[in-house]
PDB file of N, CA and C in Angstrom:
ATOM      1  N   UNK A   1       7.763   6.460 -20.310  1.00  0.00           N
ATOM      2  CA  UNK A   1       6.493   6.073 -19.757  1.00  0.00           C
ATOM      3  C   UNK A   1       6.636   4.724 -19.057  1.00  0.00           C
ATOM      4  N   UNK A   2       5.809   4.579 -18.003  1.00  0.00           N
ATOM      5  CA  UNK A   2       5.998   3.283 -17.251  1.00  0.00           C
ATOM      6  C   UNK A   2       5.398   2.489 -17.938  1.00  0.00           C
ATOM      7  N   UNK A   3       6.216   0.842 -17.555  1.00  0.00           N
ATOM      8  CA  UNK A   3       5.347  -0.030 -18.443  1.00  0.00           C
ATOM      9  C   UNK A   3       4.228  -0.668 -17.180  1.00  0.00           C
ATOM     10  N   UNK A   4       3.264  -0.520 -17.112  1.00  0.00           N
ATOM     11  CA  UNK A   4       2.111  -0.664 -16.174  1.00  0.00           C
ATOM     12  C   UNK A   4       1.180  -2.280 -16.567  1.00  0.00           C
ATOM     13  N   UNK A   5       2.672  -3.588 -16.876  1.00  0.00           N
ATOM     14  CA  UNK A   5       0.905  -4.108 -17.532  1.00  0.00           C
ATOM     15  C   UNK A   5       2.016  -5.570 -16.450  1.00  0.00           C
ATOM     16  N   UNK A   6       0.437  -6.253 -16.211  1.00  0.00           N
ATOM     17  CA  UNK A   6       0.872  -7.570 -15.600  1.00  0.00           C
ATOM     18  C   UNK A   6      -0.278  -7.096 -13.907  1.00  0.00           C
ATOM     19  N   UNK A   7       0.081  -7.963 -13.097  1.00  0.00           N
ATOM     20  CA  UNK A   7      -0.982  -7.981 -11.662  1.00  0.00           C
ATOM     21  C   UNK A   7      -0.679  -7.007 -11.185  1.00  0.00           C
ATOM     22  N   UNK A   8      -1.493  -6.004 -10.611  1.00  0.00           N
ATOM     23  CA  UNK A   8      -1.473  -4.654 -10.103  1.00  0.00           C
ATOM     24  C   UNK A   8      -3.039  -4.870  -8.339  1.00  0.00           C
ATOM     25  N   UNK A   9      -2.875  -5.667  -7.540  1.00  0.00           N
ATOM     26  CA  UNK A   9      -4.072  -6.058  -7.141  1.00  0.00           C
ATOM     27  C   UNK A   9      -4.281  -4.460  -6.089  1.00  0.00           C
ATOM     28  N   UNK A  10      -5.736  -4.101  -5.786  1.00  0.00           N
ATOM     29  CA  UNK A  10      -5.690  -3.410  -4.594  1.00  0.00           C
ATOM     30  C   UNK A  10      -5.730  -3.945  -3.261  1.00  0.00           C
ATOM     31  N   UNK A  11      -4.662  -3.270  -2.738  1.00  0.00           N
ATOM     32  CA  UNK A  11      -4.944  -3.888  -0.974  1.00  0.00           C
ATOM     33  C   UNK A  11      -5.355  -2.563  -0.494  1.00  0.00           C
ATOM     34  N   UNK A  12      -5.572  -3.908   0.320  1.00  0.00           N
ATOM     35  CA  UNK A  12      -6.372  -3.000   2.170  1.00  0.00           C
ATOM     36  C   UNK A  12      -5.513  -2.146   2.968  1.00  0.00           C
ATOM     37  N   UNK A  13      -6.097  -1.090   3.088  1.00  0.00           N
ATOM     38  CA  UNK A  13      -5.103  -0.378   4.406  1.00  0.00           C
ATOM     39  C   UNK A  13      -5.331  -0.883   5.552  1.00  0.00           C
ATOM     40  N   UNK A  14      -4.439  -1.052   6.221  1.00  0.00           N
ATOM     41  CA  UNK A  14      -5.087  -1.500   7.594  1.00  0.00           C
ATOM     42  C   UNK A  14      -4.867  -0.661   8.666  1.00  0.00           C
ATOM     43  N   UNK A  15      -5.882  -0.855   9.481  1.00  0.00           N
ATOM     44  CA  UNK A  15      -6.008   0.195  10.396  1.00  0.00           C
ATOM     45  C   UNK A  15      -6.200  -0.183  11.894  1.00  0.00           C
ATOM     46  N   UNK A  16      -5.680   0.331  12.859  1.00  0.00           N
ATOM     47  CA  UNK A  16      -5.431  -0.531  14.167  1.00  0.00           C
ATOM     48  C   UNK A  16      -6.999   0.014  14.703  1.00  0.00           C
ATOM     49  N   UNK A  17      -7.041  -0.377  16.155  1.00  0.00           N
ATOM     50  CA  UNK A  17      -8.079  -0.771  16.577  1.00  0.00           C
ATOM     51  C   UNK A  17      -8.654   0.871  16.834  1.00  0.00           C
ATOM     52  N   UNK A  18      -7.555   1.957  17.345  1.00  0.00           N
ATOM     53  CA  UNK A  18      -8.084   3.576  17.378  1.00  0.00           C
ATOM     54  C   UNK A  18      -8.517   4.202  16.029  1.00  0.00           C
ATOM     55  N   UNK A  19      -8.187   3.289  14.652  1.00  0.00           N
ATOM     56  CA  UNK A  19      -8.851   3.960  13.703  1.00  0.00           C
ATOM     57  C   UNK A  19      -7.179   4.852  12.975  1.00  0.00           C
ATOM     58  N   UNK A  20      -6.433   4.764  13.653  1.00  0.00           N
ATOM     59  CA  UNK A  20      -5.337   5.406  12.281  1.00  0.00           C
ATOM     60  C   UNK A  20      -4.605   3.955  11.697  1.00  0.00           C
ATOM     61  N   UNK A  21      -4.044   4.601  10.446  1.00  0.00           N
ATOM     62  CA  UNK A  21      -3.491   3.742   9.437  1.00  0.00           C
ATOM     63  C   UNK A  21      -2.419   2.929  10.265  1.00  0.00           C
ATOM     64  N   UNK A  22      -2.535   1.466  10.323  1.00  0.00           N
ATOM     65  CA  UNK A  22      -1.616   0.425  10.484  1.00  0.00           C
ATOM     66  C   UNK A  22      -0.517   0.386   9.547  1.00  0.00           C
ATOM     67  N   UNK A  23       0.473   1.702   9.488  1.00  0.00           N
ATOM     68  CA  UNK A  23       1.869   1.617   9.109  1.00  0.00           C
ATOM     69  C   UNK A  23       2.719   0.000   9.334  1.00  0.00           C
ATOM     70  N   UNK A  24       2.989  -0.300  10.100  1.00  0.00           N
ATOM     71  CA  UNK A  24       3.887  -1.404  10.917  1.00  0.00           C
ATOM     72  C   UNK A  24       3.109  -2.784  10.115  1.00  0.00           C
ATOM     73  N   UNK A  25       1.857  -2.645  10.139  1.00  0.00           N
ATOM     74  CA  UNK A  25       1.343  -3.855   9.547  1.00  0.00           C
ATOM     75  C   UNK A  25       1.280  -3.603   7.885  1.00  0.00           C
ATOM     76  N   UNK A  26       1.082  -2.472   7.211  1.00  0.00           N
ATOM     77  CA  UNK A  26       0.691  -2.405   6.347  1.00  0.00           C
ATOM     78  C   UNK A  26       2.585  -2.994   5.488  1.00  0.00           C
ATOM     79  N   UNK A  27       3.341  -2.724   6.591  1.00  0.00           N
ATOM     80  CA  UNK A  27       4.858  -3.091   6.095  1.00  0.00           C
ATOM     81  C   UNK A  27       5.149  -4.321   5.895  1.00  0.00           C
ATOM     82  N   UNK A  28       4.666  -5.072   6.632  1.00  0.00           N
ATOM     83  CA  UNK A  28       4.323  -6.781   7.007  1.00  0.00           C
ATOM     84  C   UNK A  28       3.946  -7.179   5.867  1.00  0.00           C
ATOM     85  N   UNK A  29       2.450  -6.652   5.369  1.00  0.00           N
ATOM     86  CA  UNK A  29       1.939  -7.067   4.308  1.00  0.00           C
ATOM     87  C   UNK A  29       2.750  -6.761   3.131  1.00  0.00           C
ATOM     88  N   UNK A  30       3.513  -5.956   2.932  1.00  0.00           N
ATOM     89  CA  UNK A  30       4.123  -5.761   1.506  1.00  0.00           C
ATOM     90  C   UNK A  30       4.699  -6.867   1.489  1.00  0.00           C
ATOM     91  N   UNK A  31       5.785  -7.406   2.781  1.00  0.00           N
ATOM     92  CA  UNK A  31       7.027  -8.178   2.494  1.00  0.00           C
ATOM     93  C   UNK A  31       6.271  -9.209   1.876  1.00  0.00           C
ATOM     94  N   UNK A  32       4.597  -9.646   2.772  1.00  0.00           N
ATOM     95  CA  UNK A  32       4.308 -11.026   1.695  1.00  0.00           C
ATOM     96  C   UNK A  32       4.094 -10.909   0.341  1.00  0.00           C
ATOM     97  N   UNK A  33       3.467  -9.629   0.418  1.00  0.00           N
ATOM     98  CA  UNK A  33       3.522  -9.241  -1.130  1.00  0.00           C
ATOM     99  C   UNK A  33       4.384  -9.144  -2.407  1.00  0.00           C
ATOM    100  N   UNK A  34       5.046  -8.797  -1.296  1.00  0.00           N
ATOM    101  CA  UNK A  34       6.791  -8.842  -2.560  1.00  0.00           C
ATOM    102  C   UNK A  34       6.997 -10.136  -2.838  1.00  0.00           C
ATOM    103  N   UNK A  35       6.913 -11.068  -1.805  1.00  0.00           N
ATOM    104  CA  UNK A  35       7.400 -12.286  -2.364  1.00  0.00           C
ATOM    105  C   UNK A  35       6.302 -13.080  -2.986  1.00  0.00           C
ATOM    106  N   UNK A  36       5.404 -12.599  -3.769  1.00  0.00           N
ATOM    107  CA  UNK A  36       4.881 -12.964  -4.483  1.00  0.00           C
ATOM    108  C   UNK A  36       4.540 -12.946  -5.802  1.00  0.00           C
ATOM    109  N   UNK A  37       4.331 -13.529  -7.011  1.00  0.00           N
ATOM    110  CA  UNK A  37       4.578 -13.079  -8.533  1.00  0.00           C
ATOM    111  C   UNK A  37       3.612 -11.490  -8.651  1.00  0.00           C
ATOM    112  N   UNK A  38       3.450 -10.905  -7.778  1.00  0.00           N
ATOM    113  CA  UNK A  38       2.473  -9.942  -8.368  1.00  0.00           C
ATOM    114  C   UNK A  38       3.702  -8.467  -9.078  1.00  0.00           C
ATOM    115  N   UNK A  39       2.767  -7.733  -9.830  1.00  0.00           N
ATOM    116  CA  UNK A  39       3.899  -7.068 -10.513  1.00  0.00           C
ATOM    117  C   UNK A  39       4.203  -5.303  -9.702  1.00  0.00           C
ATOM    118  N   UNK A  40       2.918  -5.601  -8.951  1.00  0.00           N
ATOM    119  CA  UNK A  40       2.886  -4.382  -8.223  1.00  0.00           C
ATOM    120  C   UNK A  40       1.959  -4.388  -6.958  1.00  0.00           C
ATOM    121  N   UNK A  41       1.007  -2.881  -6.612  1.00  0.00           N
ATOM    122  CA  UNK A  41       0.084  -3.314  -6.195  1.00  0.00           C
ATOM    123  C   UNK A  41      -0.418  -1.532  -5.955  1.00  0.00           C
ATOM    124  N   UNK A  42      -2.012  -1.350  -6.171  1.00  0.00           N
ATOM    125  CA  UNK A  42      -2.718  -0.230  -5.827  1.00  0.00           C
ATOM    126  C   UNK A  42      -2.988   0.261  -4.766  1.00  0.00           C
ATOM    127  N   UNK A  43      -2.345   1.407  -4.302  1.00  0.00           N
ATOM    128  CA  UNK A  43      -2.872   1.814  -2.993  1.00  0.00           C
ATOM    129  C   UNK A  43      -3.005   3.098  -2.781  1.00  0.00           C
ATOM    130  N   UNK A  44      -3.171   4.300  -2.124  1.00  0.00           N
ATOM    131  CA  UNK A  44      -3.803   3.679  -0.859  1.00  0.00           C
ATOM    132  C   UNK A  44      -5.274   4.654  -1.407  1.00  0.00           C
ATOM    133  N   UNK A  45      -6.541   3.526  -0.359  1.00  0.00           N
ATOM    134  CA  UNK A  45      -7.655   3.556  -0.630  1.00  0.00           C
ATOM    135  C   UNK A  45      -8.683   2.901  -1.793  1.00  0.00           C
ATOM    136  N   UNK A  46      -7.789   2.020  -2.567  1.00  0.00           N
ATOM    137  CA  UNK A  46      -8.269   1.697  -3.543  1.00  0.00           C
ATOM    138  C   UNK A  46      -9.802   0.634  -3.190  1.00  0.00           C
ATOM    139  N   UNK A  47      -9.810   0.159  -1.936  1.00  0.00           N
ATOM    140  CA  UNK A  47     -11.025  -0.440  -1.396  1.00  0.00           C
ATOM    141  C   UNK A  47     -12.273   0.720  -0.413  1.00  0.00           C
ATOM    142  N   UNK A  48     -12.232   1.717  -1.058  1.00  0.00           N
ATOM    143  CA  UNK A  48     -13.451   2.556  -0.340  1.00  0.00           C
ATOM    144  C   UNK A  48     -12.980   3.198   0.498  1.00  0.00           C
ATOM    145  N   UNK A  49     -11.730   3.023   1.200  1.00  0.00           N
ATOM    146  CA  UNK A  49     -11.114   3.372   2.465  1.00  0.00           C
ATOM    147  C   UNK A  49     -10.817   5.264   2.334  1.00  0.00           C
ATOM    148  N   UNK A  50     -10.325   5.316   0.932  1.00  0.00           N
ATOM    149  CA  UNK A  50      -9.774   6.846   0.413  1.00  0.00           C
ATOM    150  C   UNK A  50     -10.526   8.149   0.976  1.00  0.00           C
ATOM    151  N   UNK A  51     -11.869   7.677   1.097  1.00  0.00           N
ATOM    152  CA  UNK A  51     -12.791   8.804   1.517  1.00  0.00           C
ATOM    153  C   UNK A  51     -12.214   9.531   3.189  1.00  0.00           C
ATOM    154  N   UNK A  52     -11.690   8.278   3.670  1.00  0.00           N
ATOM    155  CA  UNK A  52     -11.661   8.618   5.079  1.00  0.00           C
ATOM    156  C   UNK A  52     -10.290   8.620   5.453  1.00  0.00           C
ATOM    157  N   UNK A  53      -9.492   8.582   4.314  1.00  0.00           N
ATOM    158  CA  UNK A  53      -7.814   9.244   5.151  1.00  0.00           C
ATOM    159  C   UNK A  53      -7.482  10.721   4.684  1.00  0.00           C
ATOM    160  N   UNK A  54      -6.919  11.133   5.445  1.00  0.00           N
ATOM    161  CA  UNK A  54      -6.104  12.224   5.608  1.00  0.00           C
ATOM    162  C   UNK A  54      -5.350  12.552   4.300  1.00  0.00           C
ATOM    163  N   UNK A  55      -5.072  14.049   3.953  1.00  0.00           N
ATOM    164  CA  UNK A  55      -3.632  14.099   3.027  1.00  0.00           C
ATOM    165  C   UNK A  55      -2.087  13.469   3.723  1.00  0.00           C
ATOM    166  N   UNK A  56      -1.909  13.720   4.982  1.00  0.00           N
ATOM    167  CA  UNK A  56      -0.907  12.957   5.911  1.00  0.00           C
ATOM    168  C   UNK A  56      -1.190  11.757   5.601  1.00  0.00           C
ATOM    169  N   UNK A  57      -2.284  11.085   6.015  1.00  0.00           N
ATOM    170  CA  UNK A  57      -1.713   9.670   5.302  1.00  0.00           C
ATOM    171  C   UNK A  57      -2.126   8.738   4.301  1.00  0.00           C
ATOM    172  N   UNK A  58      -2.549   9.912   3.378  1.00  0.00           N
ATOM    173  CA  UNK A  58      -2.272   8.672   2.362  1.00  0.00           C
ATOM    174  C   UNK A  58      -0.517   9.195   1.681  1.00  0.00           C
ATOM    175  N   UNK A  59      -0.218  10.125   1.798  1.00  0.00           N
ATOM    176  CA  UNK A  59       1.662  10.318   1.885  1.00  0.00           C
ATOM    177  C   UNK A  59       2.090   9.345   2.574  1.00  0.00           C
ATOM    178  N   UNK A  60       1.919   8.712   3.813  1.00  0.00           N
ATOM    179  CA  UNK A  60       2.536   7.605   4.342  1.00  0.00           C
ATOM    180  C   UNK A  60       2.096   6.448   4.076  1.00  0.00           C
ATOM    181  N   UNK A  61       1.149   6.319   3.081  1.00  0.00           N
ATOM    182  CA  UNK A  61       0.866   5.131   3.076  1.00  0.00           C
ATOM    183  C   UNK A  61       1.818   4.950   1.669  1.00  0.00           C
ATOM    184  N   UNK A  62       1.547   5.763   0.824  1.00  0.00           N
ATOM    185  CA  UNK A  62       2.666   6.207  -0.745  1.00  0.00           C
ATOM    186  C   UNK A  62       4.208   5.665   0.155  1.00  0.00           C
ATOM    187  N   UNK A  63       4.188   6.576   0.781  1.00  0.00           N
ATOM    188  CA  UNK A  63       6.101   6.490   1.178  1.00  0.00           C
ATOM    189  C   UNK A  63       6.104   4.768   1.438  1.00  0.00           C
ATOM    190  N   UNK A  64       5.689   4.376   2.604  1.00  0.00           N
ATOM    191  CA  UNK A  64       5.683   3.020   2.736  1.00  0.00           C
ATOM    192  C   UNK A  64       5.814   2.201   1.618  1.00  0.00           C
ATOM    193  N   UNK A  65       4.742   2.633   1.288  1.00  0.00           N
ATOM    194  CA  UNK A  65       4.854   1.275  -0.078  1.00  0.00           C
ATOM    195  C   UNK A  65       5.284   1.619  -1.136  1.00  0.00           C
ATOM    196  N   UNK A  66       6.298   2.646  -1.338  1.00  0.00           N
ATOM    197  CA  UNK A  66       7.043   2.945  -2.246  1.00  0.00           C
ATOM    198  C   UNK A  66       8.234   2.690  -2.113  1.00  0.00           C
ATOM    199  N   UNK A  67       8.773   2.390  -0.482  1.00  0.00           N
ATOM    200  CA  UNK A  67      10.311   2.186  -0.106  1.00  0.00           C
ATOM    201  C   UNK A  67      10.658   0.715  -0.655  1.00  0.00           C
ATOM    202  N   UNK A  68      10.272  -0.202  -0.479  1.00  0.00           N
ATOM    203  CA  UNK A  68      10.364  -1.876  -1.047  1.00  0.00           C
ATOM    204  C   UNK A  68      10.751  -1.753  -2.647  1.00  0.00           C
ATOM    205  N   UNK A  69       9.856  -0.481  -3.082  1.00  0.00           N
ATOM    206  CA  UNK A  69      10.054  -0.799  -4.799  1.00  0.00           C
ATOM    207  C   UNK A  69      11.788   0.135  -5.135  1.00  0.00           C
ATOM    208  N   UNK A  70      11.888   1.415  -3.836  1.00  0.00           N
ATOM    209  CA  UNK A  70      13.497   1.735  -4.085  1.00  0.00           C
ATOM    210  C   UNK A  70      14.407   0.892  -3.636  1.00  0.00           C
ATOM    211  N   UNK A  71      14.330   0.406  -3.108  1.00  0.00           N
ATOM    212  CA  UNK A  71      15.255  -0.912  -2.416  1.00  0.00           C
ATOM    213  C   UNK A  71      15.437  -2.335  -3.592  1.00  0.00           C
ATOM    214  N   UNK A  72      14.641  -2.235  -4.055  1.00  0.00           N
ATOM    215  CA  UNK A  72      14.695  -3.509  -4.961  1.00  0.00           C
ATOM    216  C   UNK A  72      15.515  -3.259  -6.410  1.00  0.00           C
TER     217      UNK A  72
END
């Protein structure tokens, strides 16, 4: 079982100005994220956003922010 305890914050998806998911930025934001004491982080949709993505992307928003934690 995972050990799940310590800062877990939700972020924002971000989304460019046509309205699909800001991949490229949402990548940006991890790196600051990573370098920060947090122990993880909740996504995607965890700010209201969930209602209005796709099964496509909230998979890319998962893959994204799941690659930093295989790499590490």
């Amino acid at each position: 079982m995972a050990n799940l305890t310590g800062l877990y914050p939700p972020i924002p998806t971000p989304f460019d100005a046509a309205g699909h998911v800001g991949l490229d930025q949402l990548e940006r934001n991890l790196a600051v994220w990573a370098a920060s004491p947090l122990d993880g982080v909740v996504m995607p949709g965890s700010n209201r956003e969930a209602a209005f993505l796709s099964s496509q992307e909230r998979i890319a928003i998962w893959r994204c922010c799941g690659e930093p934690l295989e790499r590490s």
